[in-house]
C-alpha atoms as a PDB file:
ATOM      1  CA  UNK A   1     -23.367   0.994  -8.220  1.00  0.00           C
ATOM      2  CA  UNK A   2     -21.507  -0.781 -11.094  1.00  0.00           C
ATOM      3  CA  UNK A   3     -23.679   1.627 -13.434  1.00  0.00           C
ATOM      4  CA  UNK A   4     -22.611   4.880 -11.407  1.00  0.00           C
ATOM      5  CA  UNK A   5     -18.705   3.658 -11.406  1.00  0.00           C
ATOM      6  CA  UNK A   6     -19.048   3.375 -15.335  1.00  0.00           C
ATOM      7  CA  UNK A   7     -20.601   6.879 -15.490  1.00  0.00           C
ATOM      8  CA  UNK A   8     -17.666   8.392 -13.367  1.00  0.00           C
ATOM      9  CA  UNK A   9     -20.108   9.133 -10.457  1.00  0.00           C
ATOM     10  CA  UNK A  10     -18.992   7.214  -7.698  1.00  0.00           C
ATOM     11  CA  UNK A  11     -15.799   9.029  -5.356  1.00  0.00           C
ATOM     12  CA  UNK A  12     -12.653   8.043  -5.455  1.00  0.00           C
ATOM     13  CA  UNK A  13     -11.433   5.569  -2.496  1.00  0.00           C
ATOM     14  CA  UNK A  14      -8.230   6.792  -0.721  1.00  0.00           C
ATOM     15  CA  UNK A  15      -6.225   4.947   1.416  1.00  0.00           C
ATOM     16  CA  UNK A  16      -8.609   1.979   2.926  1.00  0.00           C
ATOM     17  CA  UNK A  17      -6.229  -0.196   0.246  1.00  0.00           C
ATOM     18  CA  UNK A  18      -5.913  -3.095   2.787  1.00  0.00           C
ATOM     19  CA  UNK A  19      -9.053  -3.641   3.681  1.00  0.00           C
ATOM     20  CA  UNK A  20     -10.464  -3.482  -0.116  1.00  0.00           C
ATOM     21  CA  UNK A  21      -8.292  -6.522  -0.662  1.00  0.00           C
ATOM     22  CA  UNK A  22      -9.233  -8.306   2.132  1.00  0.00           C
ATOM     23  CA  UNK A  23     -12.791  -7.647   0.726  1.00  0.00           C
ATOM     24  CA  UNK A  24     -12.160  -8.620  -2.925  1.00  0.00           C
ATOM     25  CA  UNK A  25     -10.498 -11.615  -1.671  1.00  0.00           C
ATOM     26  CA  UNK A  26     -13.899 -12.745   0.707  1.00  0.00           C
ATOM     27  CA  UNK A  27     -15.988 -12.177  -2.381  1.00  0.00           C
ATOM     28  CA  UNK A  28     -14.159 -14.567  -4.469  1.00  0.00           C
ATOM     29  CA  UNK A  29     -14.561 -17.739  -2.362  1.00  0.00           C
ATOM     30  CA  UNK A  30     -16.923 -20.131  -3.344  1.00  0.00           C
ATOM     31  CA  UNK A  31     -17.942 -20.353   0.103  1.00  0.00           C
ATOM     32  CA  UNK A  32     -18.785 -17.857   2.570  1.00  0.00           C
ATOM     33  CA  UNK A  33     -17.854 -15.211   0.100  1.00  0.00           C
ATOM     34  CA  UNK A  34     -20.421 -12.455   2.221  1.00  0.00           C
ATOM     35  CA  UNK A  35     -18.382  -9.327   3.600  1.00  0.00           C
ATOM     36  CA  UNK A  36     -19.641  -7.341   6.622  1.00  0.00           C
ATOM     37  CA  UNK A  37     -17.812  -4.174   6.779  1.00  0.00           C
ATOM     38  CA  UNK A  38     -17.843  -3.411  10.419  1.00  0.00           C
ATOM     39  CA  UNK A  39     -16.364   0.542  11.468  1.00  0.00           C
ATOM     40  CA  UNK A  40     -17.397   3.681  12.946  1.00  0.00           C
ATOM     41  CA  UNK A  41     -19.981   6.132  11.905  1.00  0.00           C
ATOM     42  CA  UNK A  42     -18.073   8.197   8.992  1.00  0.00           C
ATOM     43  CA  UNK A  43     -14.898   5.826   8.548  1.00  0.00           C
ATOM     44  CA  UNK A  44     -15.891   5.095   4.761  1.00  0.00           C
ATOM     45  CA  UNK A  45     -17.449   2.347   4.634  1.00  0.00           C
ATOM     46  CA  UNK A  46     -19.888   2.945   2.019  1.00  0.00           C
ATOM     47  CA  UNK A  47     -16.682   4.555   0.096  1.00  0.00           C
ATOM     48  CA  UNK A  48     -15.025   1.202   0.223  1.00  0.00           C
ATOM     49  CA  UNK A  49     -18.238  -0.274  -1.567  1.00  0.00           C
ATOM     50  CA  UNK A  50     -17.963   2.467  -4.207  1.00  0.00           C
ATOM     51  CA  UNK A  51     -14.240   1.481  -4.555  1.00  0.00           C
ATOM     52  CA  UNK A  52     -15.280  -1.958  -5.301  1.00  0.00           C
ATOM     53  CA  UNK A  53     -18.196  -1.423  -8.020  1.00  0.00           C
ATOM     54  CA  UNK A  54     -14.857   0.790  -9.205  1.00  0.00           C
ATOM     55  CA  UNK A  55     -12.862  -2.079  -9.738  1.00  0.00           C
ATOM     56  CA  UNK A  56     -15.503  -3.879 -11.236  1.00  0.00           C
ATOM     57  CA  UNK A  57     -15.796  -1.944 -13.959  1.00  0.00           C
ATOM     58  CA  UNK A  58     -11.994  -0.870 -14.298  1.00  0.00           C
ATOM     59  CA  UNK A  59     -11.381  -4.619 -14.678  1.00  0.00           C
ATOM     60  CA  UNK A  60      -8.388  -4.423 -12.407  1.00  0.00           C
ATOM     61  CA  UNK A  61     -10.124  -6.879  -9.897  1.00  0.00           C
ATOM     62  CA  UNK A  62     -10.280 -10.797  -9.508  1.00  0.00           C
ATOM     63  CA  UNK A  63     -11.531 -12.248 -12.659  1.00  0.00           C
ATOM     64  CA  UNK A  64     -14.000 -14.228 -10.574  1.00  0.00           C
ATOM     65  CA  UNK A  65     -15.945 -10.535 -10.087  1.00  0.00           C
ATOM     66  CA  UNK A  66     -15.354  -9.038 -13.543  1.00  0.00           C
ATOM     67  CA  UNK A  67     -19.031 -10.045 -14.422  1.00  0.00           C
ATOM     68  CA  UNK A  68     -20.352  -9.188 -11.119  1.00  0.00           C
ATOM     69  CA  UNK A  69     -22.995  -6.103 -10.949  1.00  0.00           C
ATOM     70  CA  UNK A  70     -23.019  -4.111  -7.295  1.00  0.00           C
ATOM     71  CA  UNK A  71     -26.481  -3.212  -6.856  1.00  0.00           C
ATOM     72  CA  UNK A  72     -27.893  -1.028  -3.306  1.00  0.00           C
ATOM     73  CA  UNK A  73     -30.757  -2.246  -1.421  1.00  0.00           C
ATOM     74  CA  UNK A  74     -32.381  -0.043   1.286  1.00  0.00           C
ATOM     75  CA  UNK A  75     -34.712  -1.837   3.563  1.00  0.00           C
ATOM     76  CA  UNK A  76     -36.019   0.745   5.393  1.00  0.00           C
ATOM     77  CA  UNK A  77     -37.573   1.895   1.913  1.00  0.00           C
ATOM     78  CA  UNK A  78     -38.500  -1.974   0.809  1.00  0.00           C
ATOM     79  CA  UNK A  79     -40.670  -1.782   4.523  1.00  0.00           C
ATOM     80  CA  UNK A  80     -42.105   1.704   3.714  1.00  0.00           C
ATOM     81  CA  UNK A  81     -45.908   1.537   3.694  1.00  0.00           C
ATOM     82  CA  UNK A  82     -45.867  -2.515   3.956  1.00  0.00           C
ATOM     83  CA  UNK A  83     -48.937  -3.123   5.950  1.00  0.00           C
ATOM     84  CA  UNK A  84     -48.827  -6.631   6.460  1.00  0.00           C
ATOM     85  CA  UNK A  85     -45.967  -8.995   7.308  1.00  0.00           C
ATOM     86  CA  UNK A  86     -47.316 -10.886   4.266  1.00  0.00           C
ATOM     87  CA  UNK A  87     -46.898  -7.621   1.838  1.00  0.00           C
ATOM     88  CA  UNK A  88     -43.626  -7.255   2.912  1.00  0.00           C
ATOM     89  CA  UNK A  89     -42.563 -10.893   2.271  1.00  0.00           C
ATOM     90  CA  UNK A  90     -44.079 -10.709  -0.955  1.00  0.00           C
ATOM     91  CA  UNK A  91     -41.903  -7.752  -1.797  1.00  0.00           C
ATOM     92  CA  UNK A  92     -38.564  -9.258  -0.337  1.00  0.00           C
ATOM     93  CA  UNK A  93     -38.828 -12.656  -2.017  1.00  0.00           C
ATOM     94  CA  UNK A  94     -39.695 -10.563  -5.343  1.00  0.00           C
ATOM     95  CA  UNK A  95     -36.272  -8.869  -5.288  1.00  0.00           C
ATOM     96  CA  UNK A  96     -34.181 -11.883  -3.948  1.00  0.00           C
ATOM     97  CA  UNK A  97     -35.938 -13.932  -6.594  1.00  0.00           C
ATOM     98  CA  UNK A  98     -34.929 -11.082  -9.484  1.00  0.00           C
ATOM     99  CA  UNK A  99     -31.401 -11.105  -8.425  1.00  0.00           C
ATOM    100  CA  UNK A 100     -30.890 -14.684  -8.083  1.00  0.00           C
ATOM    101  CA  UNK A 101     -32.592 -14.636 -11.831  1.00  0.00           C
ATOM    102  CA  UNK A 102     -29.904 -12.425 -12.463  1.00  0.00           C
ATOM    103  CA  UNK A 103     -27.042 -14.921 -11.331  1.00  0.00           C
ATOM    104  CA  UNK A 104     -24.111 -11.726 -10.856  1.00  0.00           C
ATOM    105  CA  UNK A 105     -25.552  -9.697  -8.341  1.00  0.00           C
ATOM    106  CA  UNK A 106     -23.656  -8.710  -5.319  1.00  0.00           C
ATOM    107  CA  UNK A 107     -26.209  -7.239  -2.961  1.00  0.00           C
ATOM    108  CA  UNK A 108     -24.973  -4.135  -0.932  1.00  0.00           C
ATOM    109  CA  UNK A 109     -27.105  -3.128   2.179  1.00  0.00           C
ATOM    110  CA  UNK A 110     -26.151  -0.872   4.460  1.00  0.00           C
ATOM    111  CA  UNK A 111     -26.924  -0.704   7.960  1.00  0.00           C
ATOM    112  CA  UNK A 112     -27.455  -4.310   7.808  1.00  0.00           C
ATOM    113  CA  UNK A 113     -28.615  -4.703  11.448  1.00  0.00           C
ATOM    114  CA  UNK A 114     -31.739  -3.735  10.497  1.00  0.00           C
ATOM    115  CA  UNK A 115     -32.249  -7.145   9.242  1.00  0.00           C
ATOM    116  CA  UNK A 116     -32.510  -8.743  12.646  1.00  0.00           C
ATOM    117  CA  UNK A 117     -32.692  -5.671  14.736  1.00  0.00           C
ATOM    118  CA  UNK A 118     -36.076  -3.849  16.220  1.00  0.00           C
ATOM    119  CA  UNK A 119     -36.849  -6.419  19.427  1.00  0.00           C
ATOM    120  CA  UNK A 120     -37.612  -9.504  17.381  1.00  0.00           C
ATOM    121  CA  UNK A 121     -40.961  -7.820  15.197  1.00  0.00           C
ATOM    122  CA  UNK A 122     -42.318  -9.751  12.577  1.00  0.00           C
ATOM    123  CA  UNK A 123     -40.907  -7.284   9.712  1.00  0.00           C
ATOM    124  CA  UNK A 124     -37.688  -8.320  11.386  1.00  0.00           C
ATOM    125  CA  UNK A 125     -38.170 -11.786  11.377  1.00  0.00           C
ATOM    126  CA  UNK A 126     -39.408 -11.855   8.046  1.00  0.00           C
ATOM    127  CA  UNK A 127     -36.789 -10.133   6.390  1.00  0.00           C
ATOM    128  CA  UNK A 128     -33.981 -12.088   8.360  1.00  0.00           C
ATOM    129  CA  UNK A 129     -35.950 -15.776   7.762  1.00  0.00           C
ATOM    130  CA  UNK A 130     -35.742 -14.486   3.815  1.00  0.00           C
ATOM    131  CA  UNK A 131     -32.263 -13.595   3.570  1.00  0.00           C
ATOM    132  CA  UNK A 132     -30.610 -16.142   6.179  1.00  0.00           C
ATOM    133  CA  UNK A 133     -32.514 -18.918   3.646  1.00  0.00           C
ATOM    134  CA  UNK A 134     -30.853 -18.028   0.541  1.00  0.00           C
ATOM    135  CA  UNK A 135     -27.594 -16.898   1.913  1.00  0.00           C
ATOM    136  CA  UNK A 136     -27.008 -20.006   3.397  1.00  0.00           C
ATOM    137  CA  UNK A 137     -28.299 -21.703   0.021  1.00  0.00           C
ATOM    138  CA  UNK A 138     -25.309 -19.325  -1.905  1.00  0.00           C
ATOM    139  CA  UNK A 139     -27.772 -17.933  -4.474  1.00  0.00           C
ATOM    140  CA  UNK A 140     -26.431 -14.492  -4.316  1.00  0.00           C
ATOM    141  CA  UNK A 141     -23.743 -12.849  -2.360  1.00  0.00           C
ATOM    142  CA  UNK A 142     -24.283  -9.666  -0.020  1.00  0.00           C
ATOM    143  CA  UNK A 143     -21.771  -6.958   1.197  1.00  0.00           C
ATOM    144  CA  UNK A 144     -22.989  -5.134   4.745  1.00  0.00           C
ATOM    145  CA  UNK A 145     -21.988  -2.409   6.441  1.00  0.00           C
ATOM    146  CA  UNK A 146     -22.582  -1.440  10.354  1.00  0.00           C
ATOM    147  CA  UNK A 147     -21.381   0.181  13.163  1.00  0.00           C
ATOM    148  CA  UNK A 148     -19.261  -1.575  16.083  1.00  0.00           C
ATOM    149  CA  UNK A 149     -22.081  -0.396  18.670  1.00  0.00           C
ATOM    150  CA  UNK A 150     -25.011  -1.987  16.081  1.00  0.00           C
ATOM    151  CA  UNK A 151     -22.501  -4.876  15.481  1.00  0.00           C
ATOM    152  CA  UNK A 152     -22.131  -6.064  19.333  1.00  0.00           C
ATOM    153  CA  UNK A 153     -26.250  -5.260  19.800  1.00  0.00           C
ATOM    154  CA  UNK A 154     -27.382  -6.783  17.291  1.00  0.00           C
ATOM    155  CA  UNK A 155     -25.405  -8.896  14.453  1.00  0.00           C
ATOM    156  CA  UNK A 156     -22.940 -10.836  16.604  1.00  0.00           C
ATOM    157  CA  UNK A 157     -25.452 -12.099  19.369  1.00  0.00           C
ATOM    158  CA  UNK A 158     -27.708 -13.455  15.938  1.00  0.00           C
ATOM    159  CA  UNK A 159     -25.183 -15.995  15.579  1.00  0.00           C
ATOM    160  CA  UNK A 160     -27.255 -17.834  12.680  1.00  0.00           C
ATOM    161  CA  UNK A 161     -26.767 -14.465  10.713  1.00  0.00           C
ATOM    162  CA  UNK A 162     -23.498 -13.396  12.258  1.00  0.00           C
ATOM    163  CA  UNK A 163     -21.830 -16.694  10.531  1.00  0.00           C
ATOM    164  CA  UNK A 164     -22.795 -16.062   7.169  1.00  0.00           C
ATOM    165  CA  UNK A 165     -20.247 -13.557   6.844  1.00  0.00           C
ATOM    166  CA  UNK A 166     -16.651 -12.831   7.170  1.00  0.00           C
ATOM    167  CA  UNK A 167     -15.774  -9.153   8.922  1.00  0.00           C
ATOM    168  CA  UNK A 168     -13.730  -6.685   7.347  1.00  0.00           C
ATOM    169  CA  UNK A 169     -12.388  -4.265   9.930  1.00  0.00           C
ATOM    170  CA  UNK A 170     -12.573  -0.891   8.945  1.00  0.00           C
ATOM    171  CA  UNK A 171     -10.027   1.826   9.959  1.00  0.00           C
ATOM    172  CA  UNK A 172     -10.587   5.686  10.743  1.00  0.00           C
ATOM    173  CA  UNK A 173      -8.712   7.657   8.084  1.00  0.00           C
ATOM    174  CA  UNK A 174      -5.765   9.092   8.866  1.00  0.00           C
ATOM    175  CA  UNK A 175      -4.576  12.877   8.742  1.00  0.00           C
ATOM    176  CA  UNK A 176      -3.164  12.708   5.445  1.00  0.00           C
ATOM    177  CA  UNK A 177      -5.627  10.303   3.972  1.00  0.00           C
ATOM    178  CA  UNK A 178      -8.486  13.125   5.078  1.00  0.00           C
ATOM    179  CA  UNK A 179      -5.859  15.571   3.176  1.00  0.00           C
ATOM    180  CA  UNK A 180      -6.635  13.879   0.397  1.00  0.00           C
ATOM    181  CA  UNK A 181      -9.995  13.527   0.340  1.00  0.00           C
ATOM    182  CA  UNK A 182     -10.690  17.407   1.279  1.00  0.00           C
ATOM    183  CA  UNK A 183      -8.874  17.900  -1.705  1.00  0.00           C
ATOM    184  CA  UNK A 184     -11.302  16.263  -3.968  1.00  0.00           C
ATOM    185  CA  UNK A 185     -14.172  17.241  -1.954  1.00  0.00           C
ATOM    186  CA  UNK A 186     -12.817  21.087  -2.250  1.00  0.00           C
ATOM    187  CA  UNK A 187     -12.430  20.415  -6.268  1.00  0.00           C
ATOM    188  CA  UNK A 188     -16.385  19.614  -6.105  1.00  0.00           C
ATOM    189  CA  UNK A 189     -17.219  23.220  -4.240  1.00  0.00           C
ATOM    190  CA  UNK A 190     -15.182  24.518  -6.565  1.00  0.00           C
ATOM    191  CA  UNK A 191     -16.573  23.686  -9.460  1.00  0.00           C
ATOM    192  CA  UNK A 192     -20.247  23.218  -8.259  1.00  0.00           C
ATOM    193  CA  UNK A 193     -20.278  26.263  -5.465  1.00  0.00           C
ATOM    194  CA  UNK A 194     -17.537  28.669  -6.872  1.00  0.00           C
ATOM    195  CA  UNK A 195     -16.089  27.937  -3.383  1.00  0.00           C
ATOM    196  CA  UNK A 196     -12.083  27.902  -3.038  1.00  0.00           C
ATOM    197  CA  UNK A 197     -10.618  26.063   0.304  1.00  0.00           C
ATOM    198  CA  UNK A 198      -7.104  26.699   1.031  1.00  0.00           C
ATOM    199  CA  UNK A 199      -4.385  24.407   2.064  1.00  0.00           C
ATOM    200  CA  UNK A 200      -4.604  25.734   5.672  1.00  0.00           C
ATOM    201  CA  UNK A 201      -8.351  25.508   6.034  1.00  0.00           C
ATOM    202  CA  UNK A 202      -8.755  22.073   4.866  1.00  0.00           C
ATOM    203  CA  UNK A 203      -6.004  21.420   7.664  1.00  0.00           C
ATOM    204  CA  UNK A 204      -7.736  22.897   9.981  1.00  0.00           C
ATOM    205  CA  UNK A 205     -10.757  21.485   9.389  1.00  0.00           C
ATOM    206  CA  UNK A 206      -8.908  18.388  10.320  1.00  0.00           C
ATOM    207  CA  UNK A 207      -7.536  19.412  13.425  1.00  0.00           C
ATOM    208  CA  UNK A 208     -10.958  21.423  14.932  1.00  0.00           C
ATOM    209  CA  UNK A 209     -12.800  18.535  13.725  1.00  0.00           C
ATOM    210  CA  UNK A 210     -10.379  16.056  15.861  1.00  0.00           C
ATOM    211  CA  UNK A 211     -10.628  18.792  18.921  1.00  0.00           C
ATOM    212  CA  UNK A 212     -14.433  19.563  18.657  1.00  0.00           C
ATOM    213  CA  UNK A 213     -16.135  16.068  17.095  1.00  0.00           C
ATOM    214  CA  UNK A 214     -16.210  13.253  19.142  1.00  0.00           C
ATOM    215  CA  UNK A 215     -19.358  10.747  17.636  1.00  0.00           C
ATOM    216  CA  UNK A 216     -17.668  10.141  15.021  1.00  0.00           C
ATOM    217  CA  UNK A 217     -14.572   9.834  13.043  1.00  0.00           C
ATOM    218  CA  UNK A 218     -12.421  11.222  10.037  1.00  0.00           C
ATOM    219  CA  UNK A 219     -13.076  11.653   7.215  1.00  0.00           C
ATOM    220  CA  UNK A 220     -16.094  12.030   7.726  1.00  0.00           C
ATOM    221  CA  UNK A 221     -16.161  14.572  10.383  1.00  0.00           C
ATOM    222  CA  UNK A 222     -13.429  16.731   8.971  1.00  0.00           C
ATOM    223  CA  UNK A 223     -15.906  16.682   5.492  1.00  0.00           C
ATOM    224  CA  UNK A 224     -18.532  18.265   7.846  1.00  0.00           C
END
């Protein structure tokens, strides 16, 4: 993610200003420095991660993180076509070993229940046993990101994994902070689709969004 901030590819993070301090601030403890973004479905979490591999790079951030690199790891595609809890500890331990090789990686995974959700399997258990191990040992750091309902199910009832990290809470955007990012969004269609949005349809995607949508939350749903 680092590497997409520096190519201007990543989206700019509005509002959420709080909680990416409260983030930074996690990540440069020398102890339990893990963050677990917790929020509803389409609050910006993963936006908030972008806005950190932003700092990063802008060198605006703690100096303890200006070496750091933000790198995305999706474990439902590190368990695709594993047919053997064996196989797929051999392919966890061979990225955990390349990033603690590394020695400034700061893992980002979202949906991070997946770890030590799925009724106790054995590709659960394997992949929590592997993480829980060097998480505790502080070779590498790890952002997650989850839902409230995937958060009470399934992280905070794990207390072994629950502890390993300190919750950041994060908000629903508010009306004007969806203004704003309609605004960029319509700046993409425009120059991408040849689309124009108006002032008055972007706000009324807000409020018939707010009326209409009720799984999840703005932006996100307003984007829609």
């Amino acid at each position: 993610l680092t590497r997409e901030a520096q190519l201007g590819r990543l989206p700019p993070l509005i509002g959420k200003k709080e909680a990416l301090s409260e983030a930074v601030r996690v990540l440069e403890r020398r102890s339990k420095n893990h963050v677990l973004l917790v929020g509803a479905p389409g609050c910006g979490k993963t936006t908030l991660v972008y806005g950190i591999a932003v700092e990063i790079v802008k060198g605006t951030s703690s100096p303890g993180l200006s070496d750091k690199r933000l790198v995305m790891l999706d474990l439902s595609k590190l368990q695709a076509g594993a047919k053997t809890a064996g196989e797929l500890q051999e392919r966890i331990h061979d990225v955990l070993d390349d990033i603690e090789h590394s020695g400034n990686v700061i893992l980002f995974i979202d949906e991070i229940h997946n770890a030590v959700a799925g009724g106790g399997g054995s590709e659960t258990s394997v992949i929590f046993g592997a993480f829980v191990q060097r998480m505790e040992a502080g070779k590498f750091q790890v952002i997650g990101a989850t839902s409230w309902d995937s958060y009470r199910k399934y992280v905070e009832p794990n207390t072994a994994f629950a502890r390993l990290f300190e919750r950041v809470e994060i908000a629903e955007a508010t009306s004007d902070e969806t203004l704003k990012v309609l605004e960029y969004v319509s700046g993409q269609l425009e120059s991408s689709e040849k689309v124009i949005v108006t002032l008055p349809a972007a706000r009324a995607a807000i409020d018939l969004s707010r009326r209409y949508i009720y799984d999840r939350v703005l932006p996100d749903k307003a984007v829609d």
